[in-house]
Protein backbone atom coordinates (compact mmCIF):
# COMPACT_ATOMS: atom_id res chain seq x y z
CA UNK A 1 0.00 0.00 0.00
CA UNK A 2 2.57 2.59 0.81
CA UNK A 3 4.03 2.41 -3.35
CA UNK A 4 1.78 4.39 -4.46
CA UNK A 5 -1.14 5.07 -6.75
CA UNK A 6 0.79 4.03 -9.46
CA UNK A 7 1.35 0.67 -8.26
CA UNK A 8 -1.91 0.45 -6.98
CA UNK A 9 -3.35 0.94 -10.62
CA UNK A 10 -0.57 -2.05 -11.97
CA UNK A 11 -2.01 -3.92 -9.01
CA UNK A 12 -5.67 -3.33 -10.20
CA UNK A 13 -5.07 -4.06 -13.86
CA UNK A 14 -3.35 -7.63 -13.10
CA UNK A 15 -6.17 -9.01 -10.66
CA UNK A 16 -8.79 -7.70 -13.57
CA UNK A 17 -6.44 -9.87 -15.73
CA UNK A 18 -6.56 -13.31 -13.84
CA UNK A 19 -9.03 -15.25 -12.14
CA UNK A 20 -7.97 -16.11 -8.71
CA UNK A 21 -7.76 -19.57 -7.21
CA UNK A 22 -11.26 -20.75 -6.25
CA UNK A 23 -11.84 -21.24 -2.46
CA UNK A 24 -14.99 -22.92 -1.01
CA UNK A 25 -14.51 -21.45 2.36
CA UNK A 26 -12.24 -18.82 3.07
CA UNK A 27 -11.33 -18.12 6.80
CA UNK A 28 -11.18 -13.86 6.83
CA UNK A 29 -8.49 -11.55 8.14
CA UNK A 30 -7.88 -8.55 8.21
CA UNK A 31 -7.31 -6.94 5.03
CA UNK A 32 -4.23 -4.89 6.68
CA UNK A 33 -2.16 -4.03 9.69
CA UNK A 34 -3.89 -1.32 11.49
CA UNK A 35 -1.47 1.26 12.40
CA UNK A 36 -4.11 3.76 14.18
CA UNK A 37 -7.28 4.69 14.16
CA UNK A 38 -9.33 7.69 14.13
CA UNK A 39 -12.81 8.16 13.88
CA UNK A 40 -15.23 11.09 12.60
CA UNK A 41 -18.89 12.38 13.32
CA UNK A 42 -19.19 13.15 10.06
CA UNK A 43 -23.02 13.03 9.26
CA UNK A 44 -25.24 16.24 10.27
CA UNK A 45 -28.62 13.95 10.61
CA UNK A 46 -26.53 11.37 12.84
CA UNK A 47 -24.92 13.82 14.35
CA UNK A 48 -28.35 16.22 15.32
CA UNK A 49 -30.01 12.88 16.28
CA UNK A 50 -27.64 12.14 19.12
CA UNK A 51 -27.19 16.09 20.17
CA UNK A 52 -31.06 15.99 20.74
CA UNK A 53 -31.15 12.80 22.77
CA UNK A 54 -27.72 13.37 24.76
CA UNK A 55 -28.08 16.96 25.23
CA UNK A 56 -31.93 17.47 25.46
CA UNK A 57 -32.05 20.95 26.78
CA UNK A 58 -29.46 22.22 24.80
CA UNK A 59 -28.56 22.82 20.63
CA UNK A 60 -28.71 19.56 18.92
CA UNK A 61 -24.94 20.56 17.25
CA UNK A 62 -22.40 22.22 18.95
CA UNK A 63 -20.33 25.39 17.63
CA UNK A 64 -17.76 23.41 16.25
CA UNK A 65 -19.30 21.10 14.60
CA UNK A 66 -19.76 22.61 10.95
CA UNK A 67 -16.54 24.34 11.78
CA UNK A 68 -14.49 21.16 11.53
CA UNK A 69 -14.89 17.61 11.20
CA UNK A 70 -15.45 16.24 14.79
CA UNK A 71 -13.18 13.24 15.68
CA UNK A 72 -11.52 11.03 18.16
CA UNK A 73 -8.74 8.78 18.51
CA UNK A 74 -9.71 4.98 19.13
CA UNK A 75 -7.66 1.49 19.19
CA UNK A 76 -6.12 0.06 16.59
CA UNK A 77 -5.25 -2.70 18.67
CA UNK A 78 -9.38 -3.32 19.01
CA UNK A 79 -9.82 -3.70 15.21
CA UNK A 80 -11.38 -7.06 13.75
CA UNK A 81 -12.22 -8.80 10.49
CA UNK A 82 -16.08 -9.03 9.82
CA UNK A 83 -17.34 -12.19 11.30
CA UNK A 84 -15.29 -11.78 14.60
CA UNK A 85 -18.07 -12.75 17.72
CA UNK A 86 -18.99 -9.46 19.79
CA UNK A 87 -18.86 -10.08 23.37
CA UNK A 88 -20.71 -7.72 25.15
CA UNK A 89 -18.56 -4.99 27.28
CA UNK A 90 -18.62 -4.36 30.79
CA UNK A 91 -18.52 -0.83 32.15
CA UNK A 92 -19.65 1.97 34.70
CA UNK A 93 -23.14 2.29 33.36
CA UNK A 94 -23.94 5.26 35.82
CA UNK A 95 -22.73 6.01 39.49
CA UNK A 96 -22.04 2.99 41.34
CA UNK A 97 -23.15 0.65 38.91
CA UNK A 98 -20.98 -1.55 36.84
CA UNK A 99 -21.62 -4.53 35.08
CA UNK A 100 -22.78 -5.57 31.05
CA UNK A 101 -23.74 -2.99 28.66
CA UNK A 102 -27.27 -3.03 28.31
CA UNK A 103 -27.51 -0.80 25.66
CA UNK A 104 -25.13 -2.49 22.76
CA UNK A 105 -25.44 -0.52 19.57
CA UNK A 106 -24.31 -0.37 15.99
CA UNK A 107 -22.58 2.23 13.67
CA UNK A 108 -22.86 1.86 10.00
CA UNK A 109 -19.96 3.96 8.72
CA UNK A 110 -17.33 3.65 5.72
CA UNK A 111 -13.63 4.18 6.95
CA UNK A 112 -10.71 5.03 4.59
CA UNK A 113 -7.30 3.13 4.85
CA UNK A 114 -3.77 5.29 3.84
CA UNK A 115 -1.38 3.89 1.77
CA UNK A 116 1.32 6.62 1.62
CA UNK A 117 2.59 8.21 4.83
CA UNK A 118 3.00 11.80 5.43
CA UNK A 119 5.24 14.00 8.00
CA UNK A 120 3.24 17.20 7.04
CA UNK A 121 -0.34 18.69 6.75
CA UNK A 122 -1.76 17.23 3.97
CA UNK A 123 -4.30 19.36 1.68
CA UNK A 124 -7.89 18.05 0.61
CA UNK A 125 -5.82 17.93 -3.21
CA UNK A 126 -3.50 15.46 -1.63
CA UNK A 127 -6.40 12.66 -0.51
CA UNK A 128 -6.25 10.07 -3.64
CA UNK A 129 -2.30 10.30 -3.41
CA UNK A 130 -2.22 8.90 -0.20
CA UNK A 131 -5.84 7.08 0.63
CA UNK A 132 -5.51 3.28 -0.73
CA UNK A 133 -8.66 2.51 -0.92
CA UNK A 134 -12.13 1.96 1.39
CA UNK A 135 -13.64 -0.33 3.97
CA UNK A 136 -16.76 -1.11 5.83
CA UNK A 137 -16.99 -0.25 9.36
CA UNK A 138 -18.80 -1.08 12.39
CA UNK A 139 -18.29 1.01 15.43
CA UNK A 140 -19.62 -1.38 18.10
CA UNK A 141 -20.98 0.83 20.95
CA UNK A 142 -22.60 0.20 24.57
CA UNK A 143 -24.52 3.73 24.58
CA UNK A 144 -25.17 3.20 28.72
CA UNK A 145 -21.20 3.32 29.00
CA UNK A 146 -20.71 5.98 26.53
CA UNK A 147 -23.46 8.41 27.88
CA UNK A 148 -21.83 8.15 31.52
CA UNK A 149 -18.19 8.59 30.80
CA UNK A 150 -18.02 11.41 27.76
CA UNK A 151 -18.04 14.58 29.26
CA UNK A 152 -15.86 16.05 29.16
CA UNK A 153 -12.90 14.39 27.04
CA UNK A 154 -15.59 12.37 24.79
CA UNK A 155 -15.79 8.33 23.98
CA UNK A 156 -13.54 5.72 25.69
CA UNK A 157 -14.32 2.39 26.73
CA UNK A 158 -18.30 2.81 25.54
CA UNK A 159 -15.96 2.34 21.93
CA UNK A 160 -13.47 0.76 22.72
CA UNK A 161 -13.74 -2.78 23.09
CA UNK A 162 -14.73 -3.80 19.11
CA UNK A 163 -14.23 -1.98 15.95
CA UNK A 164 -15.33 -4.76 12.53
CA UNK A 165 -13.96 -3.99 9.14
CA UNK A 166 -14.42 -5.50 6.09
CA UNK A 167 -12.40 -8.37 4.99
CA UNK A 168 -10.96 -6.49 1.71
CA UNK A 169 -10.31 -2.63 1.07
CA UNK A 170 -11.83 -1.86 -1.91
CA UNK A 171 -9.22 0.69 -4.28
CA UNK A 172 -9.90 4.49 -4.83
CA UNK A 173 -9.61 3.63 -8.50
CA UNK A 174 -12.71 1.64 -7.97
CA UNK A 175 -14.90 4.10 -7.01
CA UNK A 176 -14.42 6.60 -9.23
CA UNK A 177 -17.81 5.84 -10.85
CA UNK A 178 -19.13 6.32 -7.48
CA UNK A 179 -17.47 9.89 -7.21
CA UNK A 180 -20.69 12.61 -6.21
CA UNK A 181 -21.08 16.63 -4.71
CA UNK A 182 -21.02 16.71 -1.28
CA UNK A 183 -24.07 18.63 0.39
CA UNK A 184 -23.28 22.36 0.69
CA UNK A 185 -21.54 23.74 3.62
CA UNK A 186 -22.71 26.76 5.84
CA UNK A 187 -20.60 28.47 6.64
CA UNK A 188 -18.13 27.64 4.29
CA UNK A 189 -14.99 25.95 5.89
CA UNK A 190 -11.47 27.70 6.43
CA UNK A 191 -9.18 27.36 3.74
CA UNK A 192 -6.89 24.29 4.65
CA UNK A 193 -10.47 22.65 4.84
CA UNK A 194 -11.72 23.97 1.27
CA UNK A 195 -11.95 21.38 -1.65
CA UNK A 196 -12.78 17.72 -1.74
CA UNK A 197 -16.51 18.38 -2.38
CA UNK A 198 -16.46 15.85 -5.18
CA UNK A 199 -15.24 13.05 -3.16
CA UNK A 200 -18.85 12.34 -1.58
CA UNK A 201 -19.60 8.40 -2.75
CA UNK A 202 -22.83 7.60 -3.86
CA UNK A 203 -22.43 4.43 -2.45
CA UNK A 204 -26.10 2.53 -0.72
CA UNK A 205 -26.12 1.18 2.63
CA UNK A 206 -28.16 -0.76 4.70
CA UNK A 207 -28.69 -2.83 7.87
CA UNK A 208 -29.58 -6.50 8.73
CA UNK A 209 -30.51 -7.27 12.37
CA UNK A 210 -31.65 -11.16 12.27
CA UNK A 211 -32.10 -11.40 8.54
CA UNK A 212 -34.07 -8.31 8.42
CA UNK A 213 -33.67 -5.32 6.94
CA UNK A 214 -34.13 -2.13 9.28
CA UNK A 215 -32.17 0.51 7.37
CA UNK A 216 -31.50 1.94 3.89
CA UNK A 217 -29.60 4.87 3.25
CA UNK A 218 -26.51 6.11 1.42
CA UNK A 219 -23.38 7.90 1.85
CA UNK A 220 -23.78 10.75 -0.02
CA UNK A 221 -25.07 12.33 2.56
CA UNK A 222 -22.07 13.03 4.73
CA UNK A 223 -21.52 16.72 5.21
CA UNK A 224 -17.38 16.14 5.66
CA UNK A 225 -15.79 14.23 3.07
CA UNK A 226 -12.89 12.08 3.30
CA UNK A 227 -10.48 14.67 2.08
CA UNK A 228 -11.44 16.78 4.49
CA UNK A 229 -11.48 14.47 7.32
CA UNK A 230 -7.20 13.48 6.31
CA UNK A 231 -6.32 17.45 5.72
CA UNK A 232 -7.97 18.11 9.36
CA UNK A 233 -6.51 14.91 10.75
CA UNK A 234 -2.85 16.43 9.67
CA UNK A 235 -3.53 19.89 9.90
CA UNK A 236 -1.26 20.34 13.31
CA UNK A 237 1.45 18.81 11.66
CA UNK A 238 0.19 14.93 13.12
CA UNK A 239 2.12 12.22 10.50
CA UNK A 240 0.32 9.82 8.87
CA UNK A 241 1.15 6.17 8.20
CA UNK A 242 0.55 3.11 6.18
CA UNK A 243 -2.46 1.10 7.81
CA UNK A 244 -4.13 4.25 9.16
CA UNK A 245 -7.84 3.77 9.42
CA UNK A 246 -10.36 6.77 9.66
CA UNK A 247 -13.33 6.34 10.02
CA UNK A 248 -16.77 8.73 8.92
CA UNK A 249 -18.83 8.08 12.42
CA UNK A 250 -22.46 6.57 11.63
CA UNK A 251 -24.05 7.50 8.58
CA UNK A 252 -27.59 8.59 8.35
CA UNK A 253 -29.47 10.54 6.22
CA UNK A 254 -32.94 12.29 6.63
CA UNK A 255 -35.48 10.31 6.00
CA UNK A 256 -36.87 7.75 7.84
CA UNK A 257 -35.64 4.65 8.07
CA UNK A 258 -32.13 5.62 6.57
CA UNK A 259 -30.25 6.18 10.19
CA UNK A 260 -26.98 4.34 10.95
CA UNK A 261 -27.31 3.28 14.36
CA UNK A 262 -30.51 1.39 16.65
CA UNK A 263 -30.55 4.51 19.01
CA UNK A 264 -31.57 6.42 16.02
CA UNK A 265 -34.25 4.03 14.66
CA UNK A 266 -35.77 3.26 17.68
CA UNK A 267 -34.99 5.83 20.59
CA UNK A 268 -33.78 4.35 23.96
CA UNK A 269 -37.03 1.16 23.25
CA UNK A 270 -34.04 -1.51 21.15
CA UNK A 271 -30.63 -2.38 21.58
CA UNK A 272 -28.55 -5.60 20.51
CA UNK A 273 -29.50 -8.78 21.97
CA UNK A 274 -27.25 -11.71 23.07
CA UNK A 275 -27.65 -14.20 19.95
CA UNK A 276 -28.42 -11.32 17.62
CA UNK A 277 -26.46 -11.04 14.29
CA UNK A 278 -26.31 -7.67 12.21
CA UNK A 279 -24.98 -7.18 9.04
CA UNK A 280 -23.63 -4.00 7.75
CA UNK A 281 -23.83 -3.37 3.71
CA UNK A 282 -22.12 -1.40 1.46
CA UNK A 283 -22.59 -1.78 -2.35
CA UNK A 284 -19.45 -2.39 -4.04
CA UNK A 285 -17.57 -2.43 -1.03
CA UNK A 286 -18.73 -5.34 0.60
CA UNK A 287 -20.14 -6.28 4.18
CA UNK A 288 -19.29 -6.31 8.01
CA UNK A 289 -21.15 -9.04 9.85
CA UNK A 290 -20.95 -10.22 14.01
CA UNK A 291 -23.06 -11.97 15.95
CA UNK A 292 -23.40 -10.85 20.18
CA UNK A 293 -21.89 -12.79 23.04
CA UNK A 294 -23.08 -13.16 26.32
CA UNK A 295 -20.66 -10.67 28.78
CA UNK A 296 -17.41 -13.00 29.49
């Protein structure tokens, strides 16, 4: 990954060229080393949704949020190939209390993986020369954890404990039919933030919970692009490496039925089940899959 777009393109061209060996059942890994991991609130509708039911008597979004693309930094080390089992966390669910998450939730999100590393900022022109290619994410969360612990210095262990990727990144070059405009920005964002307004993907997601489907959306609707989210990442002068995953937060749009996460669909009134299996979809890009564990 770190040689570069053109040998990504050489790369691309010879697997179009030859059919692989066939395999009748594969056992999945993950598609690269993880060096870190970041991840973004990048969606205005997921990001409203939660500001109204976290911070009820206050503004759904807060000052900074159109400002800059929200983020934190989570494990690497916590990564997993789809079809990993999810045991449910433990954690301080409120004063004096701790014990299993009762409140185990999904995030639907896409994540990008670098290829080439960087020692300085890195523009919003610089994304496809150093972004390999895209994943499927899951961002696991026990939302009893989370809402206890993040005020004031934001998520920790309610994220912690399981991130699921895809089991193959899936090439910039590939998704260049997928290539869309971004939904406008207001205000418009500083200048180190400007550009990368044509790297929204008009890519369709959805959720399975059980072998249902309870969500349909796309990601066209993110309001920070992936450009943007790598130029803000490395606008302090932070390097960049090969295996770097960040990822876009939850996706949701506006309609109904099109959030990324359970809390959204269905308020406080459904959360993830020991036994339950959800799938995460991505057209083109693939799937994330994991089925709950009873607390260990």
């Amino acid at each position: 990954m770190a040689e570069g777009p053109g040998a990504w393109r050489d790369a691309v061209a010879a697997a179009r060229a030859h059919d692989g060996p066939r395999v009748a059942e594969p056992r999945l890994r993950l598609p690269f080393d993880v060096a870190d991991y970041i991840d973004f609130y990048a969606s205005l509708e997921h990001a409203s949704n939660l500001g109204r039911m976290f911070r009820p008597d206050e503004e759904p979004l807060l000052p900074n949020w159109r400002r800059l693309p929200v983020g934190y930094h989570g494990r690497a080390g916590s990564v997993a190939v789809s079809g990993t089992g999810v045991v449910r966390p433990r954690g301080q669910l409120r004063a004096g209390e701790f014990g299993p998450t009762r409140r185990l939730d999904v995030e639907l999100e896409l994540g990008f993986v670098v290829g080439v590393p960087s020692s300085r900022p890195l523009t919003t022109a610089d994304f496809a020369g150093h972004v390999f290619g895209v994943v499927v994410v899951n961002d696991w969360s026990a939302r009893d954890i989370q809402a206890f612990e993040y005020v004031p210095l934001g998520p920790f262990l309610g994220k912690s404990f399981l991130t699921s990727i895809s089991a193959w990144v899936t090439p910039l070059e590939l998704l260049e039919s997928c290539r869309a405009q971004a939904p406008e920005q207001d205000p418009p964002p500083l200048p180190h933030l400007a550009g990368g307004r044509d790297w929204a993907l008009d890519v369709d997601l959805s959720i399975e919970l059980n072998g249902e489907t309870i969500s349909r959306g796309n990601a066209r609707t993110l309001y920070w692009t992936m450009p943007q989210m790598l130029a803000h990442a490395t606008s302090n002068g932070a390097t960049v490496r090969t295996g770097d995953l960040m990822a876009t937060g939850a996706i949701s749009g506006a309609d109904p039925g099109s959030e990324g996460s359970l809390i959204e669909l269905y308020g406080n009134t459904r959360f993830l089940a020991d036994g339950d299996e959800v799938v995460l979809r991505a057209d083109g890009l693939g799937e994330v899959r994991g089925r709950v564990q009873a607390a260990a």
